[in-house]
C-alpha atoms as a PDB file:
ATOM      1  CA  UNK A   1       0.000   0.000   0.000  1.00  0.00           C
ATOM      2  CA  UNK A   2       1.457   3.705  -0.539  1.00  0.00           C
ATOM      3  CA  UNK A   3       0.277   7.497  -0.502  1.00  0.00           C
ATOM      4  CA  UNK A   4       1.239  10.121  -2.551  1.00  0.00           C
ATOM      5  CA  UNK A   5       2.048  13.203  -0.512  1.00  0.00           C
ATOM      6  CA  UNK A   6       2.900  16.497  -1.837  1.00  0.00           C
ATOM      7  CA  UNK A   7       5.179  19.121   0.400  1.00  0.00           C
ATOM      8  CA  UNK A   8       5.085  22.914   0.743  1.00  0.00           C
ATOM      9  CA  UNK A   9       7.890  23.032  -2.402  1.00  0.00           C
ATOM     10  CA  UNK A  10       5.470  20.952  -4.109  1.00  0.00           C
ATOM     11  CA  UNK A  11       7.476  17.919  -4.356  1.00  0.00           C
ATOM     12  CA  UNK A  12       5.451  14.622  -4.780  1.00  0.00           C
ATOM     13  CA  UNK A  13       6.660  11.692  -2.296  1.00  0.00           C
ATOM     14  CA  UNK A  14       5.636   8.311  -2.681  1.00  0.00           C
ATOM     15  CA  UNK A  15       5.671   6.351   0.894  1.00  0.00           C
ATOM     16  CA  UNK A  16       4.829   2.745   1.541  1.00  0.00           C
ATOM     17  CA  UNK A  17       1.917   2.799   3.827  1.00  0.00           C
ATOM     18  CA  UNK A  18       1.082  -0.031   6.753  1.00  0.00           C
ATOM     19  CA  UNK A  19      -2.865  -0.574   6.991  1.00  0.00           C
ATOM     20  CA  UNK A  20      -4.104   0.552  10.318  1.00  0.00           C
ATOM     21  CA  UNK A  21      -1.689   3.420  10.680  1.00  0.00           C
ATOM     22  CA  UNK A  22      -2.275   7.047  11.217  1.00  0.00           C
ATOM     23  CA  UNK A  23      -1.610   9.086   7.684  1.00  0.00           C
ATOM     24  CA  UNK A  24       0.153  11.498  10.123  1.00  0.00           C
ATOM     25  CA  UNK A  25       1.902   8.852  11.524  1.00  0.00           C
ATOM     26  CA  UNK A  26       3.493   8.034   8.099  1.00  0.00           C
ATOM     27  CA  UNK A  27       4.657  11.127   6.953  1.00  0.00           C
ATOM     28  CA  UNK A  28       5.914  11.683   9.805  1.00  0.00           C
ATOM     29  CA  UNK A  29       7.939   8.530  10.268  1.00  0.00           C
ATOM     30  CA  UNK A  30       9.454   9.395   6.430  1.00  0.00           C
ATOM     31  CA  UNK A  31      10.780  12.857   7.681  1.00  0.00           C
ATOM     32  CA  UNK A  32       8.259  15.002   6.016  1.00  0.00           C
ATOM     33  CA  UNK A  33       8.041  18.889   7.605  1.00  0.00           C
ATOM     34  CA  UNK A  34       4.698  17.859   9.526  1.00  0.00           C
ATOM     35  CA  UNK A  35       4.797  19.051  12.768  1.00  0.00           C
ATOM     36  CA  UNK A  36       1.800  17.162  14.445  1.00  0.00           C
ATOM     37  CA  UNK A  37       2.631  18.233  17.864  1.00  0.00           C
ATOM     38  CA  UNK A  38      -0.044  16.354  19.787  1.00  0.00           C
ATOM     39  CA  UNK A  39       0.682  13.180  18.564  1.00  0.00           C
ATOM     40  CA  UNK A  40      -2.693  11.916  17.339  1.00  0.00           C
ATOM     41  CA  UNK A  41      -5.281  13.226  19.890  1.00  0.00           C
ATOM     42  CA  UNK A  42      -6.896  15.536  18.011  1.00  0.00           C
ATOM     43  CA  UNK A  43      -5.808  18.591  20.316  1.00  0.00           C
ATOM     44  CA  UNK A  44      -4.413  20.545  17.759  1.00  0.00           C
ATOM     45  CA  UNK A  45      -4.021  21.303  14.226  1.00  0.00           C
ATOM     46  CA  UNK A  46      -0.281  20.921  13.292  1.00  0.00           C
ATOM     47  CA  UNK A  47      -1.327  17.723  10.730  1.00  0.00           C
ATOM     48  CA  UNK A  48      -3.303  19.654   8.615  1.00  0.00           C
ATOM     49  CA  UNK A  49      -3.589  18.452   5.129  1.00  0.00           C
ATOM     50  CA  UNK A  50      -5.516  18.854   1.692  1.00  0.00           C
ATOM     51  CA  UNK A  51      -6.578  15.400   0.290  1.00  0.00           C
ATOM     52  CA  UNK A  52      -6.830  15.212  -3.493  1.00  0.00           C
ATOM     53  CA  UNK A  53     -10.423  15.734  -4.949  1.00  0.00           C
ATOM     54  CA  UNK A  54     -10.554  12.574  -5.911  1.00  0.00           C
ATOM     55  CA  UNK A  55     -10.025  10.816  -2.780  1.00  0.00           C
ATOM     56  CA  UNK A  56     -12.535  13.380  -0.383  1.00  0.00           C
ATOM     57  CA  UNK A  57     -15.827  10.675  -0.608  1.00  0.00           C
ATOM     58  CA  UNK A  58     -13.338   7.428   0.141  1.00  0.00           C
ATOM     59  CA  UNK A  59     -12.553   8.676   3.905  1.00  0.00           C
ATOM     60  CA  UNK A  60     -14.531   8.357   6.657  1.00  0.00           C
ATOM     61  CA  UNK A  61     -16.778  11.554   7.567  1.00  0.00           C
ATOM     62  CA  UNK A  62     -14.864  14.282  10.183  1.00  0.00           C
ATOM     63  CA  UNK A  63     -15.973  14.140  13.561  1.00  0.00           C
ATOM     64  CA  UNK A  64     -16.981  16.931  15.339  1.00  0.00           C
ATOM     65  CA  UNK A  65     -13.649  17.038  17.188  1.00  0.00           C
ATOM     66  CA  UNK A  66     -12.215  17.030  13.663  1.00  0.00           C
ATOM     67  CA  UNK A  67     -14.188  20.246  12.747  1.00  0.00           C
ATOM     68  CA  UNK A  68     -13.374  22.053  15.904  1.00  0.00           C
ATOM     69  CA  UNK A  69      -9.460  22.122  15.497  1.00  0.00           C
ATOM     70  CA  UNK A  70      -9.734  22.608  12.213  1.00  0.00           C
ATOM     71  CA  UNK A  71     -10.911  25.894  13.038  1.00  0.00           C
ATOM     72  CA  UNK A  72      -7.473  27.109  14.275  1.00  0.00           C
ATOM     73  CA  UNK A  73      -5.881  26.102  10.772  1.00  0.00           C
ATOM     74  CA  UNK A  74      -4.253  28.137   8.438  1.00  0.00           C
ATOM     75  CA  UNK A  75      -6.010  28.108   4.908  1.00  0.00           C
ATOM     76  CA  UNK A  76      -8.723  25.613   5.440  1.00  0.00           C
ATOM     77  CA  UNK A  77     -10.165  24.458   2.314  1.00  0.00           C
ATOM     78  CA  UNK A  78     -12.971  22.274   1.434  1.00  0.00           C
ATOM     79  CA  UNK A  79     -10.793  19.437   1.090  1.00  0.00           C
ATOM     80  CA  UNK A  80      -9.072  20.059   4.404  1.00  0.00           C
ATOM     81  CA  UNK A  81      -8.056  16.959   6.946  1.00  0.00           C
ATOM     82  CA  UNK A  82      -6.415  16.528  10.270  1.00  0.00           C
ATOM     83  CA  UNK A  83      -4.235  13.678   9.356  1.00  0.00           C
ATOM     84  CA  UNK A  84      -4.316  11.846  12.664  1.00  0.00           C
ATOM     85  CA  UNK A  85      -7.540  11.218  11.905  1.00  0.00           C
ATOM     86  CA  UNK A  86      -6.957   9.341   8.463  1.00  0.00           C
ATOM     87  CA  UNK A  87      -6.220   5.265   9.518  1.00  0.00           C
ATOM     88  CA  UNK A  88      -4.966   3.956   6.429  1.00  0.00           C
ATOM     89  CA  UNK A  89      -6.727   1.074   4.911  1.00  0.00           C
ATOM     90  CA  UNK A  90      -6.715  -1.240   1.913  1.00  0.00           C
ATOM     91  CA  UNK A  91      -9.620   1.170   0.412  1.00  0.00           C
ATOM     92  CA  UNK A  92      -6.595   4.490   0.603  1.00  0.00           C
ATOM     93  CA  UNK A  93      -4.294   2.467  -1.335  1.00  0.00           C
ATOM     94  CA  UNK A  94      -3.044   5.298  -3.327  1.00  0.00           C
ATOM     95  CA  UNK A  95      -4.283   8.124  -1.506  1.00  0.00           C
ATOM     96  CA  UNK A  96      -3.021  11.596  -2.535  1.00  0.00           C
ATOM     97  CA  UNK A  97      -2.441  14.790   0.026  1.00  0.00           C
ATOM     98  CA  UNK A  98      -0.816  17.777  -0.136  1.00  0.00           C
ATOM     99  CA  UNK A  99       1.223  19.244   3.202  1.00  0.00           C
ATOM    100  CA  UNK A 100      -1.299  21.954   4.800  1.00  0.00           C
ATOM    101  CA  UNK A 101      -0.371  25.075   6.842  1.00  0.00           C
ATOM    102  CA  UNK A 102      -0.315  24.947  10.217  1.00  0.00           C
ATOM    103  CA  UNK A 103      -1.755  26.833  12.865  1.00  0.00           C
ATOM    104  CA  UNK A 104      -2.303  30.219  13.641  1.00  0.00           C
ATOM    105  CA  UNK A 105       0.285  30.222  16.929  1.00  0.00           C
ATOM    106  CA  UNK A 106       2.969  28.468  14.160  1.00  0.00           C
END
């Protein structure tokens, strides 16, 4: 399994994926500049990413947790995620992101 995830330079990176696994996780474990400074607890907005158009109806629908730290993002789109809360499975085999900004206290 592997995502595609564009960085802030716009470079496309290809990583092998583990099913189960945070997408924050991930990128983070391949050295990407993704700051995700709570770890996965959905207490802040550091892991902020735009998924590809194409991928948007495959994930799972954002809790209301989700929603709420969103809110202190930097250039939230449509297509914005927190990517702690994206657990990679057979069915995001392939998924494409792009690198978000980060927060507002950056």
């Amino acid at each position: 399994m592997e995502i595609h995830v564009t960085d802030m330079d716009g470079k496309t990176h290809t990583l092998e994926a583990l099913e189960g696994w945070r997408l924050m996780e991930i990128i983070k474990d391949y050295g990407l500049p993704i700051k995700a400074e709570c770890g996965g607890a959905c207490c802040c907005a550091t892991c902020h990413v735009y998924v590809d158009e194409a991928w948007q109806d495959k994930l799972f629908d954002m809790l209301d947790e989700e929603e709420d730290m969103l809110d202190e993002a930097i250039d939230v789109r449509d297509n914005s995620r927190l990517s702690c809360q994206i657990i990679m499975s057979e069915e995001l085999d392939g998924l494409k992101v792009t690198l978000g900004g980060g927060t507002e206290v950056d």
